[in-house]
N, C-alpha and C. Protein backbone atom coordinates (compact mmCIF):
# COMPACT_ATOMS: atom_id res chain seq x y z
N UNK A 1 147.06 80.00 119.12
CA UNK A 1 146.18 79.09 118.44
C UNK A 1 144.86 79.08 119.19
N UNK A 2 143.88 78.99 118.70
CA UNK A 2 142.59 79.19 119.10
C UNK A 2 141.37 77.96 118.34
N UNK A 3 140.96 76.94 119.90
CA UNK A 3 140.34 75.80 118.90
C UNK A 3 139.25 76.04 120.69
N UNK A 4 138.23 75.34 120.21
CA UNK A 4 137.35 75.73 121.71
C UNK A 4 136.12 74.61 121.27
N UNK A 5 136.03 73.69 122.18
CA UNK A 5 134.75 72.62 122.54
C UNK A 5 134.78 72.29 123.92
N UNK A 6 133.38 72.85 123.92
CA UNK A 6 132.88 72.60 125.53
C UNK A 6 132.53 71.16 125.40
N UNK A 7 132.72 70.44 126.82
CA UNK A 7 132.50 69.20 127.22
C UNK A 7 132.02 69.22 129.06
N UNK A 8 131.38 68.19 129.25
CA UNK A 8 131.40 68.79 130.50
C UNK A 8 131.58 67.09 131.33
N UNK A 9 132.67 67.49 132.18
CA UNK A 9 133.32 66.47 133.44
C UNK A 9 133.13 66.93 134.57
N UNK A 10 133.01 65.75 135.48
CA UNK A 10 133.28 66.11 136.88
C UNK A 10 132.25 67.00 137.05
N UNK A 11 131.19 67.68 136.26
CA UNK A 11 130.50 68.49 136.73
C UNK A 11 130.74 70.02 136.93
N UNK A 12 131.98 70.23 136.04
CA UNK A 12 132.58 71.03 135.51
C UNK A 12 132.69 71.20 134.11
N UNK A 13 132.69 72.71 133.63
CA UNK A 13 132.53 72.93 131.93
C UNK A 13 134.14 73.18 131.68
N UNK A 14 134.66 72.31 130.80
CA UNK A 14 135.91 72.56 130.17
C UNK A 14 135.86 73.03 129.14
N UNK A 15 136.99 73.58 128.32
CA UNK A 15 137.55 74.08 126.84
C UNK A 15 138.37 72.95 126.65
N UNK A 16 138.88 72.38 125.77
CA UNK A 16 139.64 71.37 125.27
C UNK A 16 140.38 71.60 123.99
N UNK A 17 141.43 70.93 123.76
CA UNK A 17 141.84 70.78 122.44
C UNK A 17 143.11 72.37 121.74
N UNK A 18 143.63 73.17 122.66
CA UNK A 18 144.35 74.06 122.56
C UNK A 18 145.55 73.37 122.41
N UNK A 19 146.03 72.94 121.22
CA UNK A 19 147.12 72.12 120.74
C UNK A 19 148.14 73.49 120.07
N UNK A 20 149.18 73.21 120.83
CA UNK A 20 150.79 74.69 120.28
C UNK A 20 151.40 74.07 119.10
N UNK A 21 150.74 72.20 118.47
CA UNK A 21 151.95 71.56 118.03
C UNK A 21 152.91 70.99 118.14
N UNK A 22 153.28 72.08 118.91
CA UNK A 22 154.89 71.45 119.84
C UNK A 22 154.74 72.10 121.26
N UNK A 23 155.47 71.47 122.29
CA UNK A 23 156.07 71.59 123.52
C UNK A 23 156.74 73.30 123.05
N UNK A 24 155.42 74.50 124.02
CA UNK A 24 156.48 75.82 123.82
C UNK A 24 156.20 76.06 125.54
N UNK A 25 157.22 77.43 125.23
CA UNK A 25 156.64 78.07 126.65
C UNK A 25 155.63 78.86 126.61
N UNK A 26 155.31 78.65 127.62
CA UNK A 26 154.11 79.68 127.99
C UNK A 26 153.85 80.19 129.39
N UNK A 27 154.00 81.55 129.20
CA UNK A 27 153.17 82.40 130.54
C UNK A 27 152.18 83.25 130.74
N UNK A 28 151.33 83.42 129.82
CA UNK A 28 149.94 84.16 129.93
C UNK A 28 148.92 83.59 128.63
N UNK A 29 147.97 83.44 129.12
CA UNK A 29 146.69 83.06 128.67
C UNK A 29 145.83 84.58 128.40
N UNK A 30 145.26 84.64 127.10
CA UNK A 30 144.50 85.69 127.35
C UNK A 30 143.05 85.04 127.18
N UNK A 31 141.74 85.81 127.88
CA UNK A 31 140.60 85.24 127.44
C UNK A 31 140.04 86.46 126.88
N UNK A 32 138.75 86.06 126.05
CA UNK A 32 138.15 87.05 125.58
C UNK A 32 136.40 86.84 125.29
N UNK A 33 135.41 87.58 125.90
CA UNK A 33 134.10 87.45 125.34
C UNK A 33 133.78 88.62 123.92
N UNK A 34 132.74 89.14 123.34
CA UNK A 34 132.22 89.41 122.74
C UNK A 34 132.21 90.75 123.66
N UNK A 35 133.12 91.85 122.71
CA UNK A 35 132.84 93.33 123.27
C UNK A 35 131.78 93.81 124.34
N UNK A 36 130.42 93.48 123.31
CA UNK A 36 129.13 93.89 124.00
C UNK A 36 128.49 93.23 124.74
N UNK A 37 129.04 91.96 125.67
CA UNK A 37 127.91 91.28 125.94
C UNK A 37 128.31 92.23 127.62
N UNK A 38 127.07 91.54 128.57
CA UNK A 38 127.36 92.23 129.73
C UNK A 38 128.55 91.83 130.75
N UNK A 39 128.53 92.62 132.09
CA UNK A 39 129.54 91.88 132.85
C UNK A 39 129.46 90.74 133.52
N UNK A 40 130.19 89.61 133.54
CA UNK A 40 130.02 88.44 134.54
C UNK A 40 131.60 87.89 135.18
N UNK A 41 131.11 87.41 136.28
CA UNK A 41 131.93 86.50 136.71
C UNK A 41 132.51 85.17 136.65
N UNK A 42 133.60 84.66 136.01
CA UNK A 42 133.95 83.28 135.98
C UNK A 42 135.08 82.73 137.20
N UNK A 43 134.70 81.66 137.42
CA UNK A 43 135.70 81.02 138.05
C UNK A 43 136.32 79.80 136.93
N UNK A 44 137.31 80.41 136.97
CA UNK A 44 138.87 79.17 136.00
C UNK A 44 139.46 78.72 136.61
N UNK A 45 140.41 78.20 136.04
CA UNK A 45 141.65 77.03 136.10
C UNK A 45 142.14 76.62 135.02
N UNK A 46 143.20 76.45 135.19
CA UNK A 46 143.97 76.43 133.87
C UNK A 46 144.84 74.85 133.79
N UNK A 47 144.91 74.09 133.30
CA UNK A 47 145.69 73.00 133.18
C UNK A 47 146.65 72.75 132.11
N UNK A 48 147.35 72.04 132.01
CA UNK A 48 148.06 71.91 130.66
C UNK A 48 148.89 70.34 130.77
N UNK A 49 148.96 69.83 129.62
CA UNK A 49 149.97 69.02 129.13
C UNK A 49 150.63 68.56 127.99
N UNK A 50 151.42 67.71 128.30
CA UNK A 50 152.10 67.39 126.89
C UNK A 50 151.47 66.15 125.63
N UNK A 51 150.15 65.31 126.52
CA UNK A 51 150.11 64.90 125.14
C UNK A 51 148.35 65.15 124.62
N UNK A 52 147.70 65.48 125.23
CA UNK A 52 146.12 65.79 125.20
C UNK A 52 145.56 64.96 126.10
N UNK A 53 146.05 64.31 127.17
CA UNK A 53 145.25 63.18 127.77
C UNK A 53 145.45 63.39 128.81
N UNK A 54 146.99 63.60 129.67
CA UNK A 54 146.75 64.02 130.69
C UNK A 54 147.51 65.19 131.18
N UNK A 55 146.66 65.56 132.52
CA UNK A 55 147.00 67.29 132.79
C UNK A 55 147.45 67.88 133.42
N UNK A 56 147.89 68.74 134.59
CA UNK A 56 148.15 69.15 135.78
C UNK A 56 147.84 70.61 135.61
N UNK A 57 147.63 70.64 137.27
CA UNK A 57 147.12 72.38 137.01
C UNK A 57 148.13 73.58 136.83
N UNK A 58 148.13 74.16 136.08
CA UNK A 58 148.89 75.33 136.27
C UNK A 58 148.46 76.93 136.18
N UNK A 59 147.47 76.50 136.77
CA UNK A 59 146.70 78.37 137.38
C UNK A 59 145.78 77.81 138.24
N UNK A 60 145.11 77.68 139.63
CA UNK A 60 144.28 77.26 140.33
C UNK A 60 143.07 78.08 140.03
N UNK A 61 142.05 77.04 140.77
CA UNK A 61 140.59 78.31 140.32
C UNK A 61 140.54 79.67 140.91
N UNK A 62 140.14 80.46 140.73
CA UNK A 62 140.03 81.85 140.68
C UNK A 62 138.96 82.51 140.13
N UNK A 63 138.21 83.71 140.40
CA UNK A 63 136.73 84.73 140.29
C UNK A 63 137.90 85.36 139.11
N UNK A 64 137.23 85.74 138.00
CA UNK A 64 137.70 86.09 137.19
C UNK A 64 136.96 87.29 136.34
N UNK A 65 136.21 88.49 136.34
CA UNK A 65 135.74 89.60 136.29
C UNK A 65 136.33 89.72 134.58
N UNK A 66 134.98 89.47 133.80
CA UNK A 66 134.94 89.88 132.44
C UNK A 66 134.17 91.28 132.18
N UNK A 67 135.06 92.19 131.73
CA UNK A 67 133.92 93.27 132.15
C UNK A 67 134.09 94.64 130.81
N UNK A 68 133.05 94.63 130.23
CA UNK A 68 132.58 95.85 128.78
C UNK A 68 133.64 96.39 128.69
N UNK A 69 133.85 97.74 130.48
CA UNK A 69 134.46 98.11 130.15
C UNK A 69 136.41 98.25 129.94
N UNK A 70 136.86 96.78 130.03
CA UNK A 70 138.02 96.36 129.83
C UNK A 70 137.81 95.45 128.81
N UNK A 71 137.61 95.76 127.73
CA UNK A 71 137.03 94.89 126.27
C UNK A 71 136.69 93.73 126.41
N UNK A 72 136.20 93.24 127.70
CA UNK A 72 135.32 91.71 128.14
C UNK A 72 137.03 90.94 128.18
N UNK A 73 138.26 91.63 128.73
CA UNK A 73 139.42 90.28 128.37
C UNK A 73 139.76 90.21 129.70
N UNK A 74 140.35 89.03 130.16
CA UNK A 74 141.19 88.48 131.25
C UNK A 74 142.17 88.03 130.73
N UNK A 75 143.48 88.35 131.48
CA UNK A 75 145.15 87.76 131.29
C UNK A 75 144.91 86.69 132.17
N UNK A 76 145.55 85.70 132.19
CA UNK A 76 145.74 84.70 133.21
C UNK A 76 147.35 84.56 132.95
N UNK A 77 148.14 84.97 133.91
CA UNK A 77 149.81 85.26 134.58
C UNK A 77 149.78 83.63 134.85
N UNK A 78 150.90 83.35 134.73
CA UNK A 78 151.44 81.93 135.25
C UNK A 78 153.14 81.87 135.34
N UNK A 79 153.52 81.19 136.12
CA UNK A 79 154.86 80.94 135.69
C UNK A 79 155.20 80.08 134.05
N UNK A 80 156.30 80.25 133.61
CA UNK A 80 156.13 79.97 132.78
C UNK A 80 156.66 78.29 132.50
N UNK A 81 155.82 77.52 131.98
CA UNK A 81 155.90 76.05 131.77
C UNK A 81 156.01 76.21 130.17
N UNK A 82 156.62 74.48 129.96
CA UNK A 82 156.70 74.22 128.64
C UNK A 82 155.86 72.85 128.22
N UNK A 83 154.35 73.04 127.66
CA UNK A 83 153.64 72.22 127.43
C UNK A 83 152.93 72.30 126.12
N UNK A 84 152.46 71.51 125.36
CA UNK A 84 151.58 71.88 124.61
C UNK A 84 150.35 71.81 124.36
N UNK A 85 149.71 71.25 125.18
CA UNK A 85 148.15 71.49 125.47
C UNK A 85 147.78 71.83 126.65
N UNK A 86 146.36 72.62 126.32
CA UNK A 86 145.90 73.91 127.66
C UNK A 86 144.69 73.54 127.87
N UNK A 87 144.30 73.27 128.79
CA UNK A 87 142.70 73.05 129.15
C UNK A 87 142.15 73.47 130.50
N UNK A 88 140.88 74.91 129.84
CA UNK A 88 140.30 75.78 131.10
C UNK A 88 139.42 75.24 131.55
N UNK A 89 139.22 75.15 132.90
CA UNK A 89 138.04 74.67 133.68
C UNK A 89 136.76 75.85 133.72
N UNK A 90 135.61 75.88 133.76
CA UNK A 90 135.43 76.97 133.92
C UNK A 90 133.94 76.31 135.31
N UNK A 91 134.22 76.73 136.22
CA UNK A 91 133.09 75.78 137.11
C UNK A 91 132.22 76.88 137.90
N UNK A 92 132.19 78.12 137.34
CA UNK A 92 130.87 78.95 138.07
C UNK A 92 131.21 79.92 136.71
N UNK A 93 130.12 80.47 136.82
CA UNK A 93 129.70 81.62 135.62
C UNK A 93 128.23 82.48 136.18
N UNK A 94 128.76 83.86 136.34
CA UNK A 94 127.27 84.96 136.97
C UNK A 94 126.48 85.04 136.15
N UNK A 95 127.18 85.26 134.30
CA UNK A 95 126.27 85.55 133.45
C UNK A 95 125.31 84.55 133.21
N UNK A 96 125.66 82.87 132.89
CA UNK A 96 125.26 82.04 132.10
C UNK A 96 125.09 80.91 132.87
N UNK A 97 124.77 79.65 132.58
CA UNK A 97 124.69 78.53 133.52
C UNK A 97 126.33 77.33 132.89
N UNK A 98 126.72 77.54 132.03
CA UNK A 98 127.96 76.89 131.13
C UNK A 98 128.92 78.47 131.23
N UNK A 99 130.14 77.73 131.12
CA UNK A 99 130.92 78.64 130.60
C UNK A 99 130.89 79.26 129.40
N UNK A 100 131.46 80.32 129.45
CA UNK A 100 131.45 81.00 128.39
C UNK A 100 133.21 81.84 127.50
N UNK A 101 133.53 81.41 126.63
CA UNK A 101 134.18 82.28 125.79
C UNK A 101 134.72 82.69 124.41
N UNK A 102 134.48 83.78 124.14
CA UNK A 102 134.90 83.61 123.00
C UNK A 102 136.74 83.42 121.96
N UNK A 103 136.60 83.68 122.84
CA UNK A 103 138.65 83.50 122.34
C UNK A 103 140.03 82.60 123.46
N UNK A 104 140.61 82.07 123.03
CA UNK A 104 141.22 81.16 124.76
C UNK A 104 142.83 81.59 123.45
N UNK A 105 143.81 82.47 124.03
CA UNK A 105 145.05 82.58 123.65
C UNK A 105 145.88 82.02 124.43
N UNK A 106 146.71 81.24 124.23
CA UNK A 106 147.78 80.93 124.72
C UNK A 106 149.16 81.56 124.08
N UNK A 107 149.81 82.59 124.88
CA UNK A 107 150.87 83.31 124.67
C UNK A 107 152.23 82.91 125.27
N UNK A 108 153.14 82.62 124.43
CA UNK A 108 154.79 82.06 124.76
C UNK A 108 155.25 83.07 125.31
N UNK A 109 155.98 82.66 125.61
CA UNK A 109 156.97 83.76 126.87
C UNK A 109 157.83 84.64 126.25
């Protein structure tokens, strides 16, 4: 499922609102920019919970290398939890001054 509004907390740019419906599992996140844009660096984090309000982390921040020539995607590996809402931090970006993405997948196990 794919839903994406930037907000910005803490002084940090989030994604919000990645609702599964229901409580599934999940162990990889895929991200995705726009084929052509250039290469940059993000730093993420990944959170999740069960009712949209509150969260815990389940991927810590991390440099995250979006790059042309790997079709602009990042996997994000996790163990696998059972939650239904996902929310990325995104708190540095090389390309842009906000985060940036175009696609946020959340993939069941």
């Amino acid at each position: 499922m794919r839903q994406s509004r930037t907000q910005q907390r803490d002084n940090a740019r989030w994604l919000a609102g990645v609702d599964l419906g229901a409580a599934r599992s999940v162990s990889r996140v895929v991200l995705r920019l726009p084929a052509g844009w250039g290469a940059r660096t993000q730093t993420l984090s990944l959170q999740a919970g069960a009712d949209g309000s509150t969260f815990t982390a389940v991927k810590a921040a991390a440099a995250y290398a979006f790059d042309p020539a790997a079709d602009n995607t990042v996997t994000l590996t996790l163990p696998a939890t059972v939650q239904r809402w996902f929310r990325l931090t995104v708190t540095a970006n090389s390309g842009w001054p906000a985060g940036q993405l175009s696609e946020f997948e959340v993939r069941s196990s």
